[in-house]
Protein backbone atom coordinates (compact mmCIF):
# COMPACT_ATOMS: atom_id res chain seq x y z
CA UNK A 1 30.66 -146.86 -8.07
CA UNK A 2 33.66 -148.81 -6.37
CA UNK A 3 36.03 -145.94 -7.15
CA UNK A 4 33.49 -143.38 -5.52
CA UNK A 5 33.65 -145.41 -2.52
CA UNK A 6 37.24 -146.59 -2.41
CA UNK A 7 37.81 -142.45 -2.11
CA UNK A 8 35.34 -141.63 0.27
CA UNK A 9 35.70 -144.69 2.79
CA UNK A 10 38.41 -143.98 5.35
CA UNK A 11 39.60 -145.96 7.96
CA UNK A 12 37.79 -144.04 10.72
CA UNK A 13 34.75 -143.94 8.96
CA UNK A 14 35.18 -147.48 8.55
CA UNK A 15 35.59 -148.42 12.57
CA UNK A 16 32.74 -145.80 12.93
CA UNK A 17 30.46 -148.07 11.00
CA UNK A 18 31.58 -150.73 12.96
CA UNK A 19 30.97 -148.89 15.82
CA UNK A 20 27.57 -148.61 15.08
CA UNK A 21 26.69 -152.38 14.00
CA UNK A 22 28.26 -153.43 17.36
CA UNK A 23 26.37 -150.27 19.62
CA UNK A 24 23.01 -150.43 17.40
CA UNK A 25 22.86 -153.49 16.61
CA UNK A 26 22.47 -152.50 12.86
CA UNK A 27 22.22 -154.18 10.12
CA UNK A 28 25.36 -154.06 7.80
CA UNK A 29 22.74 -153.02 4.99
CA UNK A 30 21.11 -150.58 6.93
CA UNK A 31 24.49 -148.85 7.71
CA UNK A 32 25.74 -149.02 4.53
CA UNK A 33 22.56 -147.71 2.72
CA UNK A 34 22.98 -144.58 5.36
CA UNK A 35 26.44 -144.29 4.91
CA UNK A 36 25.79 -144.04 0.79
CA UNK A 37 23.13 -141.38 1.26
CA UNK A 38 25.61 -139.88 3.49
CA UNK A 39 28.14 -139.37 0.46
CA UNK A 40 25.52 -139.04 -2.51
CA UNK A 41 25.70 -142.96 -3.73
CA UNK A 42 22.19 -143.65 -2.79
């Protein structure tokens, strides 16, 4: 699974989810669950 995500994470999709913990107020596990649905790693 680390490979899978290693490929799909870029760096703007990484400040993007950090855009979204600092805006929403997220949790990091609530983002990342989203963000693995998102690709198909749910």
């Amino acid at each position: 699974m680390m490979d899978e995500v290693t490929a799909a994470l870029t760096m703007d999709q990484l400040l993007a989810l950090n855009t979204r913990s600092v805006d929403e107020q997220a949790s990091a596990t609530l983002i990342a669950r989203g963000w693995l649905a998102g690709i198909g790693l749910d």
